[in-house]
C-alpha atoms as a PDB file:
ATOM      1  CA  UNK A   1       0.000   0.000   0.000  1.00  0.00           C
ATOM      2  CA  UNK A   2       2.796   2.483   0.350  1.00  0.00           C
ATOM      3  CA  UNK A   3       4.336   1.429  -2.407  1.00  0.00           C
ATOM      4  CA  UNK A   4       1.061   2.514  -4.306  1.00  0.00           C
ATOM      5  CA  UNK A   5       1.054   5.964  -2.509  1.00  0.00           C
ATOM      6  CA  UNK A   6       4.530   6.534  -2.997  1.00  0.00           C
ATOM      7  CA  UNK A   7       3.893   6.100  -6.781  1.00  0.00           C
ATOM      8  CA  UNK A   8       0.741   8.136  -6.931  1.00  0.00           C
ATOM      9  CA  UNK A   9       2.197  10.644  -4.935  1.00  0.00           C
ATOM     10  CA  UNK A  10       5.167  10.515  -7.685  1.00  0.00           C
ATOM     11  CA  UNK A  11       2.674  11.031 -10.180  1.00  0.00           C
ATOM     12  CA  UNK A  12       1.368  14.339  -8.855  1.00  0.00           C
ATOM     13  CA  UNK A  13      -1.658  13.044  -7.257  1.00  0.00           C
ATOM     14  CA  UNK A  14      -2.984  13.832  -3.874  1.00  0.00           C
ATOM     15  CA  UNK A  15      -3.739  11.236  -2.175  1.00  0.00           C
ATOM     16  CA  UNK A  16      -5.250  12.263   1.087  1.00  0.00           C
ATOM     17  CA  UNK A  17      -7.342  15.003  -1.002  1.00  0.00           C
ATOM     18  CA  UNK A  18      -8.738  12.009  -3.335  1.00  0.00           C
ATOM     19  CA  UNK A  19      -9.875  10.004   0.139  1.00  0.00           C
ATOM     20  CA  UNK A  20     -11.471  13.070   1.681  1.00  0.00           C
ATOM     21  CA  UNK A  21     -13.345  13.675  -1.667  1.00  0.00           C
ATOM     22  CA  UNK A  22     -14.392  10.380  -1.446  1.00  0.00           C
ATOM     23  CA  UNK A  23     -15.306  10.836   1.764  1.00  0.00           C
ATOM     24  CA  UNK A  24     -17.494  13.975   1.274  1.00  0.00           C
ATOM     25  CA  UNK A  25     -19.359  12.441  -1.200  1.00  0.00           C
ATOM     26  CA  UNK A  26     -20.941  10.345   1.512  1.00  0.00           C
ATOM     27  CA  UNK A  27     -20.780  12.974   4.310  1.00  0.00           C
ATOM     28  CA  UNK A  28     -20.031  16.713   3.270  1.00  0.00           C
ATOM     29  CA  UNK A  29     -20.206  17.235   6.964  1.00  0.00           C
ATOM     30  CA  UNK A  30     -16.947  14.423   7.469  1.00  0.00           C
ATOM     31  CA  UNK A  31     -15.261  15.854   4.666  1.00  0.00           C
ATOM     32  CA  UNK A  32     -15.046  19.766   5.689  1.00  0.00           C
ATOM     33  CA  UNK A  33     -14.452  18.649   9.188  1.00  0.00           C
ATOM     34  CA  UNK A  34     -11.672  16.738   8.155  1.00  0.00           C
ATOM     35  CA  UNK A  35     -10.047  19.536   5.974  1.00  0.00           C
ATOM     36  CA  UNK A  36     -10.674  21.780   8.815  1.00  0.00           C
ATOM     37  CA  UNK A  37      -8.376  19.229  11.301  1.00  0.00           C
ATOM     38  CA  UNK A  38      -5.857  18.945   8.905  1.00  0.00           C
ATOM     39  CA  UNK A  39      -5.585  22.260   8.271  1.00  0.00           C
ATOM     40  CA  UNK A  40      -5.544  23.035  12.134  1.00  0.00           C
ATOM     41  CA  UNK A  41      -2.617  20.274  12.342  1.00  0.00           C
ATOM     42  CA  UNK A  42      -0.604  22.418   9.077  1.00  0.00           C
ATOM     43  CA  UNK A  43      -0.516  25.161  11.258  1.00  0.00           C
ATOM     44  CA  UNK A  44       0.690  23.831  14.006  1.00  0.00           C
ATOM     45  CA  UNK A  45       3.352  22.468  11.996  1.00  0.00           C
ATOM     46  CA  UNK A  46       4.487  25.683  10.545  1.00  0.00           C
ATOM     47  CA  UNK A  47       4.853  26.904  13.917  1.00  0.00           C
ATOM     48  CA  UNK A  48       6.875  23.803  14.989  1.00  0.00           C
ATOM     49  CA  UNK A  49       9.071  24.382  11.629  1.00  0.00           C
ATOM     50  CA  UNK A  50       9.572  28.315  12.560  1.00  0.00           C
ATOM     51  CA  UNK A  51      10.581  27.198  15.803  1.00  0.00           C
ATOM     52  CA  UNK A  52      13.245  25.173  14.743  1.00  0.00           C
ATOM     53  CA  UNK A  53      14.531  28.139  12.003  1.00  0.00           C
ATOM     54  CA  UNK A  54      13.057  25.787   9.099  1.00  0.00           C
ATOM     55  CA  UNK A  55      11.344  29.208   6.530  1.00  0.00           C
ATOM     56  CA  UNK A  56      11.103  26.359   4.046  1.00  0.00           C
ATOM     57  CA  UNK A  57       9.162  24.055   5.571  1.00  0.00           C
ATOM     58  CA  UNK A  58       7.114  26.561   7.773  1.00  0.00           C
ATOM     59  CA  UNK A  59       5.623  27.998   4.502  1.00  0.00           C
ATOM     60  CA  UNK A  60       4.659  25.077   2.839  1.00  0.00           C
ATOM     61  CA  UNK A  61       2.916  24.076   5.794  1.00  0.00           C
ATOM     62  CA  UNK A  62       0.638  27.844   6.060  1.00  0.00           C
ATOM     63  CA  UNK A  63       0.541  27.265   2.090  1.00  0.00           C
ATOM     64  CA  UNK A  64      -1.367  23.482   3.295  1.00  0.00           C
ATOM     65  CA  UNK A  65      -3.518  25.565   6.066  1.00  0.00           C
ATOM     66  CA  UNK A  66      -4.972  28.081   3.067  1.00  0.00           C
ATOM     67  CA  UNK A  67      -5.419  25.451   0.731  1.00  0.00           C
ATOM     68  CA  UNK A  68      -7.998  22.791   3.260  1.00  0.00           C
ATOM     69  CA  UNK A  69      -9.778  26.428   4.298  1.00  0.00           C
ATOM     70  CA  UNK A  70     -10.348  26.945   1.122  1.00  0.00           C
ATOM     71  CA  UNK A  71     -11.378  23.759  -0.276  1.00  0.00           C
ATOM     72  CA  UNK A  72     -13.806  23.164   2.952  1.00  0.00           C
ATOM     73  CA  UNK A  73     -15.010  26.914   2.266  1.00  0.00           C
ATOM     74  CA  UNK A  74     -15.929  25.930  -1.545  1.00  0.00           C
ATOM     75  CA  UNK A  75     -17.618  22.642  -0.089  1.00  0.00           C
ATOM     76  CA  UNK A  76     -19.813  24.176   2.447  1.00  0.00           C
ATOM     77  CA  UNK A  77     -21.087  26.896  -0.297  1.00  0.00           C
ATOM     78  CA  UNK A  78     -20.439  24.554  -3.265  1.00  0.00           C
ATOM     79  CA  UNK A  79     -19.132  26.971  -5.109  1.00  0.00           C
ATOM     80  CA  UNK A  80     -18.354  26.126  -8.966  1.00  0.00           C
ATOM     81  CA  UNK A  81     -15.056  25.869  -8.366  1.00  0.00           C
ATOM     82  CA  UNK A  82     -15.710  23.022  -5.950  1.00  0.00           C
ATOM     83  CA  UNK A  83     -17.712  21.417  -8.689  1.00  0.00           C
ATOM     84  CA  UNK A  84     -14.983  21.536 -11.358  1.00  0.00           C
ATOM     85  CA  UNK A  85     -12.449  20.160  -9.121  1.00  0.00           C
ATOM     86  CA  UNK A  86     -14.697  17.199  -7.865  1.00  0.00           C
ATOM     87  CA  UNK A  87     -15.483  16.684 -12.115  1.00  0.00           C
ATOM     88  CA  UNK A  88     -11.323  17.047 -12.829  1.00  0.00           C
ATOM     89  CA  UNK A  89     -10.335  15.044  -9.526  1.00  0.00           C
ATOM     90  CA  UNK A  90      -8.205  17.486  -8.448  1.00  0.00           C
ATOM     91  CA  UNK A  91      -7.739  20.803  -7.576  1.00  0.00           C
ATOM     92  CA  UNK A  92      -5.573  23.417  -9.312  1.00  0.00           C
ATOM     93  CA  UNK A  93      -3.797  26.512  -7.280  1.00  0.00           C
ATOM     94  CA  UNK A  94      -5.885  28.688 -10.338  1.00  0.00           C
ATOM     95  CA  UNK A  95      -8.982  27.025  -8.865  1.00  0.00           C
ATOM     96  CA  UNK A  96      -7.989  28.072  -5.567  1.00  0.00           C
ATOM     97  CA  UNK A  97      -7.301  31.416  -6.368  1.00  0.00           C
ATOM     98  CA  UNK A  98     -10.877  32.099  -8.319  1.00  0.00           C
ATOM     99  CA  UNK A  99     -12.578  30.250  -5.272  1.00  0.00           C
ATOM    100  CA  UNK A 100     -11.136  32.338  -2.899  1.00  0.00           C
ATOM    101  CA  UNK A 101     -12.107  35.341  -4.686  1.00  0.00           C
ATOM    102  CA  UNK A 102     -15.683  33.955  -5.163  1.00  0.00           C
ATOM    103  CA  UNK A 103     -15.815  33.287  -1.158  1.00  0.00           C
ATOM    104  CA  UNK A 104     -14.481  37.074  -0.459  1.00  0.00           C
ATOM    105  CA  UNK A 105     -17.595  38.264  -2.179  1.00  0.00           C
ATOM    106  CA  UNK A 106     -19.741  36.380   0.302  1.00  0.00           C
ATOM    107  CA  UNK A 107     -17.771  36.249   3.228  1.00  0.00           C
ATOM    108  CA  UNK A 108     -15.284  39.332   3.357  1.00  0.00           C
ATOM    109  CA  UNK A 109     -11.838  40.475   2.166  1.00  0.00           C
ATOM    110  CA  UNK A 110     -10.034  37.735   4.917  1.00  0.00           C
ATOM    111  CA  UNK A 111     -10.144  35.352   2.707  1.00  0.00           C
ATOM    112  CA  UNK A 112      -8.664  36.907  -0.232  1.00  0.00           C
ATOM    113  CA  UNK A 113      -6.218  38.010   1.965  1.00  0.00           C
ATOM    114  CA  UNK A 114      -4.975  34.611   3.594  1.00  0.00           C
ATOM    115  CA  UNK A 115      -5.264  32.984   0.021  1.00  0.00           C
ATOM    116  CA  UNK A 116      -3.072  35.585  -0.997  1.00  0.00           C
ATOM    117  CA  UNK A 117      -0.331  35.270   1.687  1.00  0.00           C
ATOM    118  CA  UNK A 118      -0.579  31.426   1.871  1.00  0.00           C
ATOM    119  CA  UNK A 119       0.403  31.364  -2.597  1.00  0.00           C
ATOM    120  CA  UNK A 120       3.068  34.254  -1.681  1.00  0.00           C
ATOM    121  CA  UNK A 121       4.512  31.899   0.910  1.00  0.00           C
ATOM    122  CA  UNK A 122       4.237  29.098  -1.669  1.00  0.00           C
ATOM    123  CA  UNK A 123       5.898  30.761  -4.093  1.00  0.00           C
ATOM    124  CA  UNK A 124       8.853  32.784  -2.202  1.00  0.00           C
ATOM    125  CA  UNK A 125       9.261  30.891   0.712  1.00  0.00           C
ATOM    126  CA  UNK A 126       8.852  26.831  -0.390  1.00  0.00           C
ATOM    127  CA  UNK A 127       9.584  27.091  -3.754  1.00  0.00           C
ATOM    128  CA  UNK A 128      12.455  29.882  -4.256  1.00  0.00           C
ATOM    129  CA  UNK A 129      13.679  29.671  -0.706  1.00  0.00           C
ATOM    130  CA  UNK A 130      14.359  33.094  -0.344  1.00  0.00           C
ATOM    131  CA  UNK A 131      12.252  34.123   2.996  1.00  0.00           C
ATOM    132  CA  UNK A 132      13.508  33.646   6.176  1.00  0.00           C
ATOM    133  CA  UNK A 133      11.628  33.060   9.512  1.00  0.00           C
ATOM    134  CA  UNK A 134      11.209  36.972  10.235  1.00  0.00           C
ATOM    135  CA  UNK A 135       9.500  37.504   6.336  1.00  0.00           C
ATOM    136  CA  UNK A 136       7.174  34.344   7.034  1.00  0.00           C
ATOM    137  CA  UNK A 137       6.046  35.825  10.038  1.00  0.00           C
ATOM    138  CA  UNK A 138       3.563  38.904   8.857  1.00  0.00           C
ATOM    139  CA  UNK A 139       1.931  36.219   6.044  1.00  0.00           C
ATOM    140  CA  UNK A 140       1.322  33.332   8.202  1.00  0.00           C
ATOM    141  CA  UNK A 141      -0.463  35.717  10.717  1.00  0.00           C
ATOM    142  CA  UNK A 142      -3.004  36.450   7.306  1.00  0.00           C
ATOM    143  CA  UNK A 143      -3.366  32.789   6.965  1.00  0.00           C
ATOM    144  CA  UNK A 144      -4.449  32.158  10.652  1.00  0.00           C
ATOM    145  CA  UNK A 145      -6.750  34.932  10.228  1.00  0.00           C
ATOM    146  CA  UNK A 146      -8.244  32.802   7.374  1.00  0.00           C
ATOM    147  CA  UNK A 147      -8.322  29.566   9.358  1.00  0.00           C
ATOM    148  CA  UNK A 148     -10.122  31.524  12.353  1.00  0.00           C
ATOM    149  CA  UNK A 149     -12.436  33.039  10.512  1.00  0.00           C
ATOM    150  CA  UNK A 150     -13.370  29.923   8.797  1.00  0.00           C
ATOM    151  CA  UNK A 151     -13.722  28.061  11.979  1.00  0.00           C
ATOM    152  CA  UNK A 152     -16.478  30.862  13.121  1.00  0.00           C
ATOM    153  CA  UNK A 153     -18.112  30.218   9.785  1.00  0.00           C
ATOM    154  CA  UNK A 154     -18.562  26.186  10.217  1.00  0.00           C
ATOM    155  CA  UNK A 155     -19.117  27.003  13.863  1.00  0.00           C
ATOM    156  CA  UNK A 156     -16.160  25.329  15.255  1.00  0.00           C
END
């Protein structure tokens, strides 16, 4: 079975988003409250990467936060953006970007916002490595903002 995830995983699939899909098509409810867990467990992991000096890491991990907020977000409203990526199997970070702007229409500029800092961090800080802990520091505090408000939204 690893094996199997290793090679999917190769392969540029998500595993763990393809089994909460799954999931969600049985119980929406399940699914968002399982994006909303992992997400709270991402951010707890960036923290425990700044800690340790790790600017890399630390902004993959807020990139992970935004992107389960978001998808959950798209879920609960069912946005079309949520019903392209359930046809396609997969969510794009283009997807992500038009459903956060969708959800700032309905729910307020915070979302936008943490999106916004969660792609930066994405970009700058995983990909290019060129942040360090002190730069990470104003974006992830946008991207908890996002996961907070979120949580008030589902009522958790």
């Amino acid at each position: 079975m690893e094996e199997l995830i290793k090679k999917a995983e190769e392969m540029g699939i998500d595993v763990e988003d393809l089994i909460i899909t799954a999931m969600s098509r049985k119980d929406p409810q399940e699914g968002i409250k399982l994006r909303l867990t992992l997400a709270r467990k991402y951010m707890a992991e960036a923290e425990e990467y700044l800690k340790k000096g790790d600017s890399v890491q630390a902004s993959e991990k807020v990139y992970k936060v935004a992107e389960e907020v978001v998808k959950a977000l798209a879920e609960k409203f069912n946005l079309p953006e949520y019903q392209q990526a359930v046809k396609e199997g997969r969510w794009y970070a283009y997807t992500l970007g038009s459903a956060s702007a969708s959800l700032s229409k309905m729910l307020g500029e915070w979302v936008v916002n943490g999106w916004s800092s969660a792609y930066f961090l994405h970009v700058w800080g995983f990909h290019e490595s060129k942040l360090s802990v002190t730069d990470i520091i104003p974006y992830l505090e946008g991207v908890k903002k996002l996961l907070e408000n979120a949580e008030k939204v589902f009522g958790s």
